[in-house]
Protein backbone atom coordinates (compact mmCIF):
# COMPACT_ATOMS: atom_id res chain seq x y z
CA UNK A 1 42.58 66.48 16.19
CA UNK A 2 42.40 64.58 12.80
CA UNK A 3 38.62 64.30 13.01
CA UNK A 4 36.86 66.82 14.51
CA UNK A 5 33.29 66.59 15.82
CA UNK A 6 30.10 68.32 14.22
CA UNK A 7 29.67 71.48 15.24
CA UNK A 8 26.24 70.11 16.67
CA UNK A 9 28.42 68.45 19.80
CA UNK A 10 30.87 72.07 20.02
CA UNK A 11 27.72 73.65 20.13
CA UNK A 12 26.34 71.16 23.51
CA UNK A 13 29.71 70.88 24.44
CA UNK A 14 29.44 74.50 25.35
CA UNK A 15 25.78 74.66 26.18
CA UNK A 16 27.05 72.04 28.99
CA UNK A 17 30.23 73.02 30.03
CA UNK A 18 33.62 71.50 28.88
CA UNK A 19 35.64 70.23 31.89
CA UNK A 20 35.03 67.44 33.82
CA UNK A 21 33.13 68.23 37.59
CA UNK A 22 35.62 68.51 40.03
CA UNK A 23 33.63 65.98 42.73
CA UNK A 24 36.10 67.06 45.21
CA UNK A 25 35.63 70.20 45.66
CA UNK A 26 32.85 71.52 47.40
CA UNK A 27 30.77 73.86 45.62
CA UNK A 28 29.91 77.39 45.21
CA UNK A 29 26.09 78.00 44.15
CA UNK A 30 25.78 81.37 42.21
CA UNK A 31 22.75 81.34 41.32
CA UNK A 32 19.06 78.76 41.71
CA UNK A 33 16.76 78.90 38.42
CA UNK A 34 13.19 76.78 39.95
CA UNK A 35 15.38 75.32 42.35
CA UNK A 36 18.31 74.07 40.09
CA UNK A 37 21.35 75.31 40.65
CA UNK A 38 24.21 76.66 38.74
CA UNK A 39 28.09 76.92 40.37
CA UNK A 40 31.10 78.72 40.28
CA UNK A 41 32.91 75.72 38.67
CA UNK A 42 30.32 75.26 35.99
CA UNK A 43 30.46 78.94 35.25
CA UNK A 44 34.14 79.29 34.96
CA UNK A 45 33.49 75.99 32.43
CA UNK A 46 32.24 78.21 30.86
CA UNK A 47 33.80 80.97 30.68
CA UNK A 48 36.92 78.98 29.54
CA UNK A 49 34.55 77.46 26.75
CA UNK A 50 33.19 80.88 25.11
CA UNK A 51 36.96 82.24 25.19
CA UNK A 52 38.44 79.21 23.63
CA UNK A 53 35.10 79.24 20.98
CA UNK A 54 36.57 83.22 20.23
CA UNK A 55 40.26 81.50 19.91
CA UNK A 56 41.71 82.73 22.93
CA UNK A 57 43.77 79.91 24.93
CA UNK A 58 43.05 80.77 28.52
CA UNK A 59 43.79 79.11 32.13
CA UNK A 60 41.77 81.13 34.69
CA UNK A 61 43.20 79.10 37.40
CA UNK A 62 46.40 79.77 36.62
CA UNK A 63 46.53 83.43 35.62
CA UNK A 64 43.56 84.36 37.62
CA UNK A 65 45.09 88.21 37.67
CA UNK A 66 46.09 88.75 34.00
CA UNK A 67 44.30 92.32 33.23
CA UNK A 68 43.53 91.60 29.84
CA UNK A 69 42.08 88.00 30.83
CA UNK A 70 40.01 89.43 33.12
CA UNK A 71 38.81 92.28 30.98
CA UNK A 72 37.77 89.09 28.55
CA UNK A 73 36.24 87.32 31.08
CA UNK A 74 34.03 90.70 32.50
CA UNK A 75 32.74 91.52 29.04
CA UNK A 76 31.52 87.94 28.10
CA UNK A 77 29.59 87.45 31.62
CA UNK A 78 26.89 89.28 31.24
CA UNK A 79 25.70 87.13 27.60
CA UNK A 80 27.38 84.30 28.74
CA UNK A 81 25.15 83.80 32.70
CA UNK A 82 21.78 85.35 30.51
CA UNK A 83 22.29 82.61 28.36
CA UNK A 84 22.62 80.48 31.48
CA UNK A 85 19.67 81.20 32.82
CA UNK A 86 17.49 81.24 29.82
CA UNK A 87 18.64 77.86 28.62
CA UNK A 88 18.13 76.56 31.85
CA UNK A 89 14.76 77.63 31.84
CA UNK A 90 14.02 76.39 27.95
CA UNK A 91 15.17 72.98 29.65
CA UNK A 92 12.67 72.91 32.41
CA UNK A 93 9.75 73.76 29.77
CA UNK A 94 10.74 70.98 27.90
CA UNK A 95 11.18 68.47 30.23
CA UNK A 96 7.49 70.01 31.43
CA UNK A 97 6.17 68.94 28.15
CA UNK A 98 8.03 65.33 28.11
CA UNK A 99 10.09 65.98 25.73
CA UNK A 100 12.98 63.42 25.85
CA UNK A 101 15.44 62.10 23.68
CA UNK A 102 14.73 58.59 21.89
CA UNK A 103 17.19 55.79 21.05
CA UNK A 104 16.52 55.84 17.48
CA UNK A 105 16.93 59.93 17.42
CA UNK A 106 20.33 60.16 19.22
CA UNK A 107 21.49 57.21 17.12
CA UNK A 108 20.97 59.24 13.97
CA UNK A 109 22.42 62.54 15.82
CA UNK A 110 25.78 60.17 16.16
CA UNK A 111 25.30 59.03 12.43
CA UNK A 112 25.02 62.31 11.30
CA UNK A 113 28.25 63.55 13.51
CA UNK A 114 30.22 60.79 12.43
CA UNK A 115 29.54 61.36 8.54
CA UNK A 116 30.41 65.41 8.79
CA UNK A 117 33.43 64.59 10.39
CA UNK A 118 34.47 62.01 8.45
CA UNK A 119 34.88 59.33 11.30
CA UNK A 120 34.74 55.70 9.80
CA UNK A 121 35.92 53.54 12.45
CA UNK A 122 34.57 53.07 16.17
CA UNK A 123 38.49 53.92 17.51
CA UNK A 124 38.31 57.20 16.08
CA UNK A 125 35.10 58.09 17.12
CA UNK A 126 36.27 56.78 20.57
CA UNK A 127 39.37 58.78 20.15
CA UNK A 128 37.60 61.98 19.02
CA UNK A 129 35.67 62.07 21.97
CA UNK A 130 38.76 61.66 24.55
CA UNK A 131 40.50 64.86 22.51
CA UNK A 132 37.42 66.75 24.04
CA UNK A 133 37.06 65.28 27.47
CA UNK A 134 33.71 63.51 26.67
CA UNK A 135 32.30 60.32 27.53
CA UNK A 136 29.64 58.60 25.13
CA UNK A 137 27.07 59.55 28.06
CA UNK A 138 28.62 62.74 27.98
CA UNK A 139 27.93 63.57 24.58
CA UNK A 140 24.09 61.86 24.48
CA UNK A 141 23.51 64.37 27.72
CA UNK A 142 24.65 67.26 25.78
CA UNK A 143 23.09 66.17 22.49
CA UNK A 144 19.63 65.74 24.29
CA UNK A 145 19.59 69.19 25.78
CA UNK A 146 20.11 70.99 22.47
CA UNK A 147 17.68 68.76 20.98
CA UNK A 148 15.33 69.68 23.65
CA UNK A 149 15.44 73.58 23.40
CA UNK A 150 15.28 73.09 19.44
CA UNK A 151 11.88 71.36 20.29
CA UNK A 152 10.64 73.81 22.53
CA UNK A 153 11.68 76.67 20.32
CA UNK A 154 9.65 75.01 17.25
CA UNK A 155 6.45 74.15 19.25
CA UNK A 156 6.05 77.12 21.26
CA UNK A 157 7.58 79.79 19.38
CA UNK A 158 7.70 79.21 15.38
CA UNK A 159 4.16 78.58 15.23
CA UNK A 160 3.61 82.04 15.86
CA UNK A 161 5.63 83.05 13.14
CA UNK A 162 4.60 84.16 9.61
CA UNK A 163 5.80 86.69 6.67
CA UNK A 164 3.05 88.10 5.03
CA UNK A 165 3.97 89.15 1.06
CA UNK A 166 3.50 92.78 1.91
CA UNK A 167 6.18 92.37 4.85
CA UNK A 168 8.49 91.07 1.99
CA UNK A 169 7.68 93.70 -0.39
CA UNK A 170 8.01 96.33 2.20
CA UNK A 171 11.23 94.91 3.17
CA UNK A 172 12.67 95.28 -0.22
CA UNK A 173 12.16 98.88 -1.08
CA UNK A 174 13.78 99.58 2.74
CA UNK A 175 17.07 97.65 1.97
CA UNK A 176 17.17 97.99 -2.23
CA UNK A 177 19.98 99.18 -2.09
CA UNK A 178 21.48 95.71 -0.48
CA UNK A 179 19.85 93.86 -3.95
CA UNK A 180 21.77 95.89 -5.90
CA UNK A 181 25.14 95.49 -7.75
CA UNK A 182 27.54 98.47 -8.47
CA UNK A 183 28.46 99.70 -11.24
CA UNK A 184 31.27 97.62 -12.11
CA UNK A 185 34.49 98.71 -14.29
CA UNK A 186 37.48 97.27 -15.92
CA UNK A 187 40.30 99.98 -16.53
CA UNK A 188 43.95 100.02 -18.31
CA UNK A 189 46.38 102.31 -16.96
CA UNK A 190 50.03 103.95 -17.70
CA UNK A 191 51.73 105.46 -14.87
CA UNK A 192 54.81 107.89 -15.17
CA UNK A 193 56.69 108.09 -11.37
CA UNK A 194 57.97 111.11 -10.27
CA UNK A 195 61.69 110.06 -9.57
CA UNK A 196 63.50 112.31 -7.16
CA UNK A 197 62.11 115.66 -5.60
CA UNK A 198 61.75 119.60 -7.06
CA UNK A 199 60.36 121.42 -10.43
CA UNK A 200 62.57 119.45 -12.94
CA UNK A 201 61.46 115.81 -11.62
CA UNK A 202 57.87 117.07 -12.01
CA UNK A 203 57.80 118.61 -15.10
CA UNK A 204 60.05 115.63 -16.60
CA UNK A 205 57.52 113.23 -15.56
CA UNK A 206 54.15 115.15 -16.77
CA UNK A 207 56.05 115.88 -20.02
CA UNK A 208 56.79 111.22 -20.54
CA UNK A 209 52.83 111.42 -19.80
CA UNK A 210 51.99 114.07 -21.97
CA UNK A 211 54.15 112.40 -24.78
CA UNK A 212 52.13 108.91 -24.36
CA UNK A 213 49.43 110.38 -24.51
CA UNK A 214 49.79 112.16 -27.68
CA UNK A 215 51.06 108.52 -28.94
CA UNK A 216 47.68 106.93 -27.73
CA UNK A 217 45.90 109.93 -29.22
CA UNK A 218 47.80 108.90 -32.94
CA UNK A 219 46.44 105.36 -32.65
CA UNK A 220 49.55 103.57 -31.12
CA UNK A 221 48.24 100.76 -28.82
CA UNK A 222 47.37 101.16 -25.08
CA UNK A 223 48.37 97.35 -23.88
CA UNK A 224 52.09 97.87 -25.61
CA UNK A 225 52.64 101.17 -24.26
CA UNK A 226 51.17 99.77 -20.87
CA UNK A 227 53.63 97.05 -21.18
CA UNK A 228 56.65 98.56 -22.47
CA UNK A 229 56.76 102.58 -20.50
CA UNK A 230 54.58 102.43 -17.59
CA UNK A 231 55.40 102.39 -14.25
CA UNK A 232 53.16 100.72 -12.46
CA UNK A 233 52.81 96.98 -12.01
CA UNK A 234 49.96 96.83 -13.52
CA UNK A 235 52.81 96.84 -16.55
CA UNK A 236 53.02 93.20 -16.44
CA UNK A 237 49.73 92.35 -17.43
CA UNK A 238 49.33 95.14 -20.15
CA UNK A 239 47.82 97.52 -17.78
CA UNK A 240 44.69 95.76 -16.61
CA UNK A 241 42.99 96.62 -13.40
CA UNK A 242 39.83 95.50 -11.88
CA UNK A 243 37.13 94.51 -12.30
CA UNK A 244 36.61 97.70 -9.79
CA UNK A 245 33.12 98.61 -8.33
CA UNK A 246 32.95 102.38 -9.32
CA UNK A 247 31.96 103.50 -5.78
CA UNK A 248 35.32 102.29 -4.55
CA UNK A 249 37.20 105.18 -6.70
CA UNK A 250 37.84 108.49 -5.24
CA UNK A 251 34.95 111.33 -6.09
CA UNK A 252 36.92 112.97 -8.48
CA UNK A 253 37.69 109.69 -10.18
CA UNK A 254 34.14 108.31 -10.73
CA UNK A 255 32.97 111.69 -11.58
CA UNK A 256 35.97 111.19 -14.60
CA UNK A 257 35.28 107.70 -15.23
CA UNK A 258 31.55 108.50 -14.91
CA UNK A 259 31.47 110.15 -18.41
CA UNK A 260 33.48 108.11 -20.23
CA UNK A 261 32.26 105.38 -22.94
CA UNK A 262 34.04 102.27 -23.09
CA UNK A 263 37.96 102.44 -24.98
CA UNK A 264 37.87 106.25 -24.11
CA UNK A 265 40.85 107.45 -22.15
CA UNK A 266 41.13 110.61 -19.91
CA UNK A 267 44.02 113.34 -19.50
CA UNK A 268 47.00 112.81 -18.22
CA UNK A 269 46.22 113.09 -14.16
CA UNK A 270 47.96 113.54 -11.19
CA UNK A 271 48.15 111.01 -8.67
CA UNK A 272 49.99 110.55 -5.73
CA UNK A 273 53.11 109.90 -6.61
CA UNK A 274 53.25 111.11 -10.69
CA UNK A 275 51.11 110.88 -13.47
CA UNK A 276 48.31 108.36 -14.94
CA UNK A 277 46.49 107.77 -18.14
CA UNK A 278 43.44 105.46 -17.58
CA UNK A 279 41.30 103.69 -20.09
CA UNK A 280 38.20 102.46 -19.69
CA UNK A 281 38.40 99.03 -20.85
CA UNK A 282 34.55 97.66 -19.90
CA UNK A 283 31.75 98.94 -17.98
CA UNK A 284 28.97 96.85 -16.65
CA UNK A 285 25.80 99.17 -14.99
CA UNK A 286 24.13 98.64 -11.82
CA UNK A 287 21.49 95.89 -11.51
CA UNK A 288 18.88 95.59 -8.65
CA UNK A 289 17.73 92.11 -7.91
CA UNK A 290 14.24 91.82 -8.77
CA UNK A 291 11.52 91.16 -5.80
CA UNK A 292 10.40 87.91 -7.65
CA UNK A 293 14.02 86.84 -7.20
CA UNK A 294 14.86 88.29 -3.94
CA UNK A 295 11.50 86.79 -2.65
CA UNK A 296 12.78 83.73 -1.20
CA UNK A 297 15.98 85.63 0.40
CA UNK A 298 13.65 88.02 1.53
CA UNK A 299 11.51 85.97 3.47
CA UNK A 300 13.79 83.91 5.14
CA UNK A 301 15.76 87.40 6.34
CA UNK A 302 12.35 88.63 7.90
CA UNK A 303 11.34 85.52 9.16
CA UNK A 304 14.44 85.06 11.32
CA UNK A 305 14.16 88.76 12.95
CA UNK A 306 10.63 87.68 13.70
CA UNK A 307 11.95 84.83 15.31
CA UNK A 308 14.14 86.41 16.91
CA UNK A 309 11.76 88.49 18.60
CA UNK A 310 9.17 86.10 19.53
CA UNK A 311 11.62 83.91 21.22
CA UNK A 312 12.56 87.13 23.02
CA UNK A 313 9.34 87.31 24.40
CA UNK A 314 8.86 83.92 25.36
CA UNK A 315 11.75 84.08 27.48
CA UNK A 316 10.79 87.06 28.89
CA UNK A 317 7.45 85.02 30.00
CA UNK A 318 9.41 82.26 31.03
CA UNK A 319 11.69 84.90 33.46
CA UNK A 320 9.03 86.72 34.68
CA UNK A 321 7.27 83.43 35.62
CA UNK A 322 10.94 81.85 37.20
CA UNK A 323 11.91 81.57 40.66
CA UNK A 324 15.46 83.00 40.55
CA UNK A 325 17.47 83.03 43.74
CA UNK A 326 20.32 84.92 43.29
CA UNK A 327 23.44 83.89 45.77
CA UNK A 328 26.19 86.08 43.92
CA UNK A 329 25.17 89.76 43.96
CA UNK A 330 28.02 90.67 41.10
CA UNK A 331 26.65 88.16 39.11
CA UNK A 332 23.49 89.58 39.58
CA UNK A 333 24.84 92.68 38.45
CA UNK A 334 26.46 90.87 35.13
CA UNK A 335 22.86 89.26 34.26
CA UNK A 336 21.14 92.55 34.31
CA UNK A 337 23.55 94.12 31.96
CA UNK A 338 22.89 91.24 29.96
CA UNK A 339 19.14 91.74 29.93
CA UNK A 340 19.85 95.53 29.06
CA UNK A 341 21.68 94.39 26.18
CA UNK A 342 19.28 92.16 25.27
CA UNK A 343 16.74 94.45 24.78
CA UNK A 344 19.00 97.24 23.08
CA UNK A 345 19.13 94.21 19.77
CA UNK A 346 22.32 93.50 21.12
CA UNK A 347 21.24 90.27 22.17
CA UNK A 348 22.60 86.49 21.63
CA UNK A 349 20.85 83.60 20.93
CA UNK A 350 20.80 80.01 22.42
């Protein structure tokens, strides 16, 4: 599709389900949440939806035996019918509290999709929403349940949030190490390959090495003999490589490189597959991001795990308080390993 929707209608487009509702077929209940129900077609909308949303192309009707589509489809349920159930519930909360959503609001909402997805003309908003199987009712009933769980979520549950300064601070000295910058280096290198196998190929390529070396040593120039006897294809561009973070060289390498003062250059050294003179061309220390700085990232990273957990909580109220009639027992099963994961932090959010 030329234009593509904001990722505000993919995002109610799967909250809701993505086919149409097949009128003529009579359907299964799996599940009542407060005496609304949820059915086998709208989960396998569903199901279809999350799969296509991790880029798999699926057809459950048709292949409704594939092992590996099944596999898919078992290890998505249990997130997938928790989610269910919890945005159902959000949805009844806010429809307790009257939240609705207003002309004016869902006008801006289409404003606001049409802009990010660069859709100028009526037809190809019209056309846009045919490519996902929506109507313009459709899309305002999708649109309105996202915007009421946003509500509820910001009334009921950020409210209660807050980062103190000594949460931040104490936040910072437990992760300083993800403030920081490695050590960062800049090398030149001449390779010698080992060509062919045995004694003489080795000791003809440590003697080239040992010979440049003793060149470099005299004052002829690194880049030139980079460019004109090495190797490697680094050759091409005089030797350069990097900018490397120092961590990402092997022990014995940053222990070398470690010691060395910029336009030094080490022994000749075996590598893998011959020899290697290295300079070190620039070196730029490690720098930790000062709290004043990191403040504002900081805050922002605490606040949403706070978040995170409060709205955990108030949908634990909200479940504990539900009536929830279960007609499917193996779904039943896939929403309680849901739950489990939930509280283990492996949880997903609506």
């Amino acid at each position: 599709m030329k234009h593509r929707l904001h990722r505000l209608l993919i995002a109610a487009f799967c909250l809701a389900g993505v086919l149409a509702v097949r009128a003529d077929v009579i359907e299964q209940v799996l599940v009542k949440v407060n005496g609304e129900i949820f059915t086998k077609t709208d989960l396998e909308d569903r199901q279809v939806a999350a799969l296509r949303q991790m880029g798999q192309q699926v057809d459950l009707k048709n292949n409704p035996t594939d092992a590996a589509l099944r596999k898919a489809v078992d290890d998505i349920t249990p997130d997938l019918i928790v989610n269910v159930v919890d945005e159902m519930l959000v949805l009844q909360r806010g429809r307790e509290l009257g939240y609705t959503l207003t002309d004016q609001v869902f006008q801006s909402y289409l404003e606001s999709i049409k802009k990010d997805s660069k859709i100028e003309t009526e037809e190809q908003f019209q056309a846009a929403l045919k490519q996902e199987n929506m109507t313009l009712a459709d899309l305002r009933k999708n649109i309105e349940k996202t915007a009421i769980m946003s509500r509820v979520q910001q009334n009921e549950v950020l409210g209660k949030v807050s980062v103190s300064d000594e949460e931040t601070r104490r936040f910072y000295e437990a992760h300083k190490g993800e403030f920081t910058t490695p050590q960062s280096i800049t090398l030149r290198e001449i390779f010698v390959n080992v060509s062919g196998e045995g004694a003489a190929a080795e000791d003809q390529a440590r003697a080239k090495a040992n010979g440049i070396r003793q060149r470099l040593v005299a004052g002829d120039n690194f880049e030139k003999l980079a460019a004109d006897m090495s190797d490697a294809p680094s050759r091409a561009n005089a030797g350069l490589v990097g900018p490397l973070s120092l961590s990402d060289l092997s022990p014995d390498l940053q222990k070398t490189i470690g010691g060395m003062k910029q336009g030094d250059i080490t022994q000749v050294l075996r590598a893998q597959r011959g020899y290697q003179i290295l300079k070190l061309e620039t070196s730029t220390a490690a720098e930790t991001l000062p709290f004043d700085k990191a403040r504002e990232q900081i805050s922002e990273r605490v606040f949403n795990e706070k978040r995170r957990g409060e709205f955990e909580k108030y949908l634990e109220k909200l479940r504990a308080e539900a009536l929830i009639d279960w007609k499917n027992p193996e779904l039943k099963k896939a929403y309680d390993i849901g739950i489990e994961r939930a509280k283990a932090g492996q949880g997903r959010e609506l």
